[in-house]
N, C-alpha and C. Protein backbone atom coordinates (compact mmCIF):
# COMPACT_ATOMS: atom_id res chain seq x y z
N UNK A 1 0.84 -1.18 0.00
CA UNK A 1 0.00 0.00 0.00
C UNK A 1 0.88 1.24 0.00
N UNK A 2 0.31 1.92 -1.09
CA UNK A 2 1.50 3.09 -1.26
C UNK A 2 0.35 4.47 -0.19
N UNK A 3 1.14 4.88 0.59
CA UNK A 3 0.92 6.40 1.30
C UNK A 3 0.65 7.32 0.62
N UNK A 4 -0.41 8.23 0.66
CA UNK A 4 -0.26 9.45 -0.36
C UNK A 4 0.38 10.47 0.91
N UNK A 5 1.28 11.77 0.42
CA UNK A 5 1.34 12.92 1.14
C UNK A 5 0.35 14.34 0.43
N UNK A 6 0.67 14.95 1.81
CA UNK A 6 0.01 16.12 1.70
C UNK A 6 -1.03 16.42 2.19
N UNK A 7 -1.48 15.27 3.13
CA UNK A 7 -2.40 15.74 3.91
C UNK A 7 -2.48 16.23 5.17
N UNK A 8 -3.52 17.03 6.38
CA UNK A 8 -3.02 17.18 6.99
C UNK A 8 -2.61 16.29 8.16
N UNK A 9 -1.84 16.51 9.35
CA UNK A 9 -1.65 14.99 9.82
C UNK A 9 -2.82 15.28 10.96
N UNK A 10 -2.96 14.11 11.19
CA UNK A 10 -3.82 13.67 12.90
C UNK A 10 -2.89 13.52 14.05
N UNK A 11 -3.48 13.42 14.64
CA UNK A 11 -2.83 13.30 16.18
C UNK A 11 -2.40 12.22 16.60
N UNK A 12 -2.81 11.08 15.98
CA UNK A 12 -1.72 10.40 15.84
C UNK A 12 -0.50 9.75 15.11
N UNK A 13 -0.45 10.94 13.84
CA UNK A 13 0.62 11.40 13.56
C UNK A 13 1.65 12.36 13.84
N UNK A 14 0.56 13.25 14.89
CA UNK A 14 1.81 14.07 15.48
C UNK A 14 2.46 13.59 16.63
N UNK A 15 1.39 12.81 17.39
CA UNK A 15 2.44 12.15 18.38
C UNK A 15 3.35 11.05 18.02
N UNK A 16 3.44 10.55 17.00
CA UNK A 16 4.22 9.59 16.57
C UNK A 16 5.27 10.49 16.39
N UNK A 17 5.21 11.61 15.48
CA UNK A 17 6.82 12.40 15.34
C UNK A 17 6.78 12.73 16.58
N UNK A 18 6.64 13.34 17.84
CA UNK A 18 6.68 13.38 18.27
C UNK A 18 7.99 12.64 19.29
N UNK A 19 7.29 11.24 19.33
CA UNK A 19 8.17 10.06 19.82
C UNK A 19 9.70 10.17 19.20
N UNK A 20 9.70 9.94 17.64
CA UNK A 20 10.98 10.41 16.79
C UNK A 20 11.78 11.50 17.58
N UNK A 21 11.01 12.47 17.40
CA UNK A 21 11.66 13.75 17.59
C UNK A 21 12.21 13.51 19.30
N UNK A 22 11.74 12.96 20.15
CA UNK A 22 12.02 13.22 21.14
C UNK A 22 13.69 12.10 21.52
N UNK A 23 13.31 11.34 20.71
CA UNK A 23 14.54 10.17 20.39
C UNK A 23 15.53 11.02 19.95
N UNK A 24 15.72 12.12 18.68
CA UNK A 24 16.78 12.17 17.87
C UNK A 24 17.07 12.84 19.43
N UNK A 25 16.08 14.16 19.96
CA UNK A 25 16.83 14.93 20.88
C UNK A 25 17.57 14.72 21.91
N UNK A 26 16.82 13.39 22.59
CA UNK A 26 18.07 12.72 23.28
C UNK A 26 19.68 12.28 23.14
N UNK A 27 19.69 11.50 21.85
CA UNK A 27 20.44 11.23 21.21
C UNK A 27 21.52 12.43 21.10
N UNK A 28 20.83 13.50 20.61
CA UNK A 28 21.56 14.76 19.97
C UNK A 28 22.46 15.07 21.54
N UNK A 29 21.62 15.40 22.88
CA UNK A 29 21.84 15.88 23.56
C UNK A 29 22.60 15.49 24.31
N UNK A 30 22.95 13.58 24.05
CA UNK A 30 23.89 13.16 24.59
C UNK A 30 25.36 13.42 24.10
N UNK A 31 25.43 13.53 22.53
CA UNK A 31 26.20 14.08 21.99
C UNK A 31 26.71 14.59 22.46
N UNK A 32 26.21 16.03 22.43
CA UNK A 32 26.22 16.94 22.97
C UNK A 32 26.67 17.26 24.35
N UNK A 33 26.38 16.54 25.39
CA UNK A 33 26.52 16.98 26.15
C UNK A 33 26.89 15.94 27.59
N UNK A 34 26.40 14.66 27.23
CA UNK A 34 27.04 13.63 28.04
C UNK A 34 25.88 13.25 28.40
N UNK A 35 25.72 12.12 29.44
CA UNK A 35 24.72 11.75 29.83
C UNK A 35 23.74 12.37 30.56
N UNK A 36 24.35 13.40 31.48
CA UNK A 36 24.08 14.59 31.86
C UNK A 36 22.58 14.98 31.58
N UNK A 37 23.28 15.72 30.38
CA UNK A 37 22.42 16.70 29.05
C UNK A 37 21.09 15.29 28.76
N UNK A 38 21.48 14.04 28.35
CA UNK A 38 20.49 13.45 28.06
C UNK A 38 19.64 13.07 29.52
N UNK A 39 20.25 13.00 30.32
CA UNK A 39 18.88 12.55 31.60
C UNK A 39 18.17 13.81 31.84
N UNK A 40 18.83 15.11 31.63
CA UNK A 40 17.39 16.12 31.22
C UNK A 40 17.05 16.16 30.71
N UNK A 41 16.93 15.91 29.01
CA UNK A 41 16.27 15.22 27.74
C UNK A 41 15.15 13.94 28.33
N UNK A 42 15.83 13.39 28.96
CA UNK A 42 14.56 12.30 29.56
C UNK A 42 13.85 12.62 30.76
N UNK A 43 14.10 13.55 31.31
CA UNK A 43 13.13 14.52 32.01
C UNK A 43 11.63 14.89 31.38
N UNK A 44 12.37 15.70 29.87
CA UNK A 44 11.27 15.96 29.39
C UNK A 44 10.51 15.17 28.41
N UNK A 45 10.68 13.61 28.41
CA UNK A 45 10.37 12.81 28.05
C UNK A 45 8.81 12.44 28.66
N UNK A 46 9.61 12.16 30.29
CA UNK A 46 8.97 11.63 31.16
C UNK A 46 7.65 12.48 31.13
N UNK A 47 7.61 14.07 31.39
CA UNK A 47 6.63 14.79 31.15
C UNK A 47 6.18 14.96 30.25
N UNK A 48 6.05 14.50 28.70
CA UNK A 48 5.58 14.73 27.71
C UNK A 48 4.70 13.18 27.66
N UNK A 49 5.13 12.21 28.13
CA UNK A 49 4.28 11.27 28.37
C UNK A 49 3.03 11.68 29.39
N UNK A 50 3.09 12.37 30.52
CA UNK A 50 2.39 12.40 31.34
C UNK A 50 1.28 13.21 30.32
N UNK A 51 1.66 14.13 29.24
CA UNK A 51 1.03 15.43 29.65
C UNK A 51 0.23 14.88 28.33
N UNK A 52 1.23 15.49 27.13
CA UNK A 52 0.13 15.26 25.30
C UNK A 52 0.08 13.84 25.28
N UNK A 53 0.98 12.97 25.81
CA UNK A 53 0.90 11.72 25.45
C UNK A 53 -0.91 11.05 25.99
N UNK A 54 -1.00 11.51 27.21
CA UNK A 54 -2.23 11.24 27.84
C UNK A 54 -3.30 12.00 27.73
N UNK A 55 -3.33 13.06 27.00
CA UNK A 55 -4.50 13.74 26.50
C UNK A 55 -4.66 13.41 25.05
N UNK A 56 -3.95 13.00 24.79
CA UNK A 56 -4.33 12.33 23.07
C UNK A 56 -5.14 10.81 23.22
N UNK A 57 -5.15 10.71 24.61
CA UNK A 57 -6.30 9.18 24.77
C UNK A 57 -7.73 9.49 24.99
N UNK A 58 -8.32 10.17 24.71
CA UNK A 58 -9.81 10.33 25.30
C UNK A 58 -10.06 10.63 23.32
N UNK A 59 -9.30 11.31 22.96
CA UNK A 59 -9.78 11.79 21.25
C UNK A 59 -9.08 10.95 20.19
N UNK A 60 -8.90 9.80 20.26
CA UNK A 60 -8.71 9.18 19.25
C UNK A 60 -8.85 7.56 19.99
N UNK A 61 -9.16 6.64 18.62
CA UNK A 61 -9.45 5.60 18.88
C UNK A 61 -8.51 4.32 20.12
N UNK A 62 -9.29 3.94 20.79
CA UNK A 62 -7.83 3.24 21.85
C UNK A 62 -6.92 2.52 21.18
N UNK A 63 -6.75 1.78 20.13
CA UNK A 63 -5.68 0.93 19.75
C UNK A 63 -5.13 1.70 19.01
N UNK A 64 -5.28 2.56 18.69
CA UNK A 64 -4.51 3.36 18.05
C UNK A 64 -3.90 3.98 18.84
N UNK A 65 -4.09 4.43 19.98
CA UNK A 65 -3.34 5.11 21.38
C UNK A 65 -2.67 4.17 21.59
N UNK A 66 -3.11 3.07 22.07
CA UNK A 66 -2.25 1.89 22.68
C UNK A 66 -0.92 1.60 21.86
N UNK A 67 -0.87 1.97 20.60
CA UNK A 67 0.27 1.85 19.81
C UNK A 67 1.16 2.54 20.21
N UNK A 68 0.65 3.53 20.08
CA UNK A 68 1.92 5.05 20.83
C UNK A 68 2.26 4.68 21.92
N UNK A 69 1.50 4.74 22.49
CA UNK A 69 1.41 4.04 24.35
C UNK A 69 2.64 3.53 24.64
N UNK A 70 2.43 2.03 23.57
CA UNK A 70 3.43 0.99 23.61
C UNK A 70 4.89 1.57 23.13
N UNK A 71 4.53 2.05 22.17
CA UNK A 71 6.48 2.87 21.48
C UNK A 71 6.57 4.04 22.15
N UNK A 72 6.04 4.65 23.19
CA UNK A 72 6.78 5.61 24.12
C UNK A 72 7.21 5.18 24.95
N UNK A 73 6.56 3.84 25.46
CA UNK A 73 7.56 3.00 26.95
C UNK A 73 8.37 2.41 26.48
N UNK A 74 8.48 2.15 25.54
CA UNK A 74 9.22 2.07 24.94
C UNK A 74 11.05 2.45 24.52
N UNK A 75 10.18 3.96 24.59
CA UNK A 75 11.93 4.89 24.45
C UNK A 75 11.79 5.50 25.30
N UNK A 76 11.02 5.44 26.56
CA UNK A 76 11.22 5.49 28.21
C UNK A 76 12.52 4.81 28.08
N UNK A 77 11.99 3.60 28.43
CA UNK A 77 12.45 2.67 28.67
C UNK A 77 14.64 2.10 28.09
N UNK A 78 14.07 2.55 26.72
CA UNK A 78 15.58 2.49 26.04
C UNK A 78 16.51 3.76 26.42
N UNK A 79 16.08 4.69 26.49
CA UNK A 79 16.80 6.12 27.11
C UNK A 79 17.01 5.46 28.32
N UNK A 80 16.35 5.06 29.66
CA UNK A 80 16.90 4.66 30.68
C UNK A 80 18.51 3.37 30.59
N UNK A 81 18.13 2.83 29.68
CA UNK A 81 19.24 2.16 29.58
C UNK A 81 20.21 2.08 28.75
N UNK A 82 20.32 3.60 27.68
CA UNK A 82 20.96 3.92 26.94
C UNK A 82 21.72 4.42 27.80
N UNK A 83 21.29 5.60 28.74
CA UNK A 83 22.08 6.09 29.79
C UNK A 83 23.13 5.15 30.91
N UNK A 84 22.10 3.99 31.28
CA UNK A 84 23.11 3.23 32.07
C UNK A 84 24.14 2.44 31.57
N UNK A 85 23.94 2.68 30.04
CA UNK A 85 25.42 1.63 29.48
C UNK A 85 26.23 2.97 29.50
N UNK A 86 27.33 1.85 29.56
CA UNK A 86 29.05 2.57 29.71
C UNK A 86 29.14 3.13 27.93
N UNK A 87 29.09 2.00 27.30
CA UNK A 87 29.29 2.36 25.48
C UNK A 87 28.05 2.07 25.18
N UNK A 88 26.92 2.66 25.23
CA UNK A 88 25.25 2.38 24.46
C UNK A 88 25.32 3.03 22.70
N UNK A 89 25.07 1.92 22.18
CA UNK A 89 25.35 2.16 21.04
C UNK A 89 23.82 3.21 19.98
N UNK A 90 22.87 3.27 20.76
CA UNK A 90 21.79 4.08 20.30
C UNK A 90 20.81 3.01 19.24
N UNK A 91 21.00 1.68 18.96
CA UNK A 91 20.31 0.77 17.69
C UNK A 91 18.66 1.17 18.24
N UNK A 92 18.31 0.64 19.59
CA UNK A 92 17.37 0.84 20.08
C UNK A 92 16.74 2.15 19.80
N UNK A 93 17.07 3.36 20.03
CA UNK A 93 16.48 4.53 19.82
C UNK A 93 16.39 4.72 18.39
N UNK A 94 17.66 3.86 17.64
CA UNK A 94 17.26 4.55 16.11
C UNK A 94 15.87 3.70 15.45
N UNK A 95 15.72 2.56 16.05
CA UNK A 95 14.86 1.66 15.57
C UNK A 95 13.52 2.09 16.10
N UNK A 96 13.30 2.77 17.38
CA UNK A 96 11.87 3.26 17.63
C UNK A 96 11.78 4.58 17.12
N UNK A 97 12.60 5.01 16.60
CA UNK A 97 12.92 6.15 15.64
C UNK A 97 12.37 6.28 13.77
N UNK A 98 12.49 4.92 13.77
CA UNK A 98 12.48 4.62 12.27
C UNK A 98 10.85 4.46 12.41
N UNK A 99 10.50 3.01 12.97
CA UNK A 99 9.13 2.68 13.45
C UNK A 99 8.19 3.85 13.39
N UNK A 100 8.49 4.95 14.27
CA UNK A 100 7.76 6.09 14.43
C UNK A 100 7.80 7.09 13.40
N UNK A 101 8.63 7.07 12.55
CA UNK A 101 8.62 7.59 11.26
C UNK A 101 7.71 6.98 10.39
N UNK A 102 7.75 5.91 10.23
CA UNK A 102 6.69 5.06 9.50
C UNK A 102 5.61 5.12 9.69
N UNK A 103 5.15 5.36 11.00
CA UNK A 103 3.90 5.51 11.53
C UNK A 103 3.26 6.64 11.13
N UNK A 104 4.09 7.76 11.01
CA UNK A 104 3.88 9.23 10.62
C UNK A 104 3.57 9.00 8.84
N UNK A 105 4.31 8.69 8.12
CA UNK A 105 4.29 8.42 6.64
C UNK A 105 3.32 7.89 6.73
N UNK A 106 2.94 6.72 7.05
CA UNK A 106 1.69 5.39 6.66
C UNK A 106 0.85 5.45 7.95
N UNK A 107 0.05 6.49 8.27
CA UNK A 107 -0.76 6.05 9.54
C UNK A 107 -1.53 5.21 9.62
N UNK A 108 -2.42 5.23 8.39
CA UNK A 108 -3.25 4.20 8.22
C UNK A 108 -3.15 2.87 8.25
N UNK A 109 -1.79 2.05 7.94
CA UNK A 109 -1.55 1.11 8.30
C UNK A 109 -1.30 0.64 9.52
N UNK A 110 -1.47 1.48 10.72
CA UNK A 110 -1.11 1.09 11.98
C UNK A 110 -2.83 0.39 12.70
């Protein structure tokens, strides 16, 4: 099934980039700045789950939430232990990275 673009996105396409975006920034910020820089990056992780992540569940269909749901504990989850490795190589974040890109391109297939 080919995707058309150009439309506008839904909400659960924006929270899917969302997820992405919040991955590269970690990533970036560890770069950047050491683990440090990224456990405040996962600060605002943690609160972006609490906040749009959980108000995007009452207005859109539940399994379709539950998807996001699932790939934000996701990169909870991998940021927590990206941080606790000594050499974390990032595969994990790039892969719920990619996933969530896809999701954004092809929503409808989710």
């Amino acid at each position: 099934m080919v995707c058309e673009g150009g439309k506008t996105k839904d909400l659960f396409s924006v929270l899917a980039e969302d997820i992405a975006d919040w991955a590269e920034r970690f990533l970036r910020a560890e770069a950047a700045g050491g683990k440090e820089a990224a456990g405040q990056v996962l600060g605002g992780i943690a609160e972006w789950l609490g906040s749009d992540l959980v108000d995007g569940m009452p207005v859109m269909p539940l399994e379709r939430w539950l998807v996001l749901d699932t790939l934000a504990e996701e990169l909870l989850q991998g940021c927590k232990a990206h941080i606790a490795e000594k050499q974390a190589d990032g595969q994990t974040l790039s892969k719920i990275i990619r996933r969530a890109r896809e999701m954004v391109r092809c929503p409808q297939l989710v």
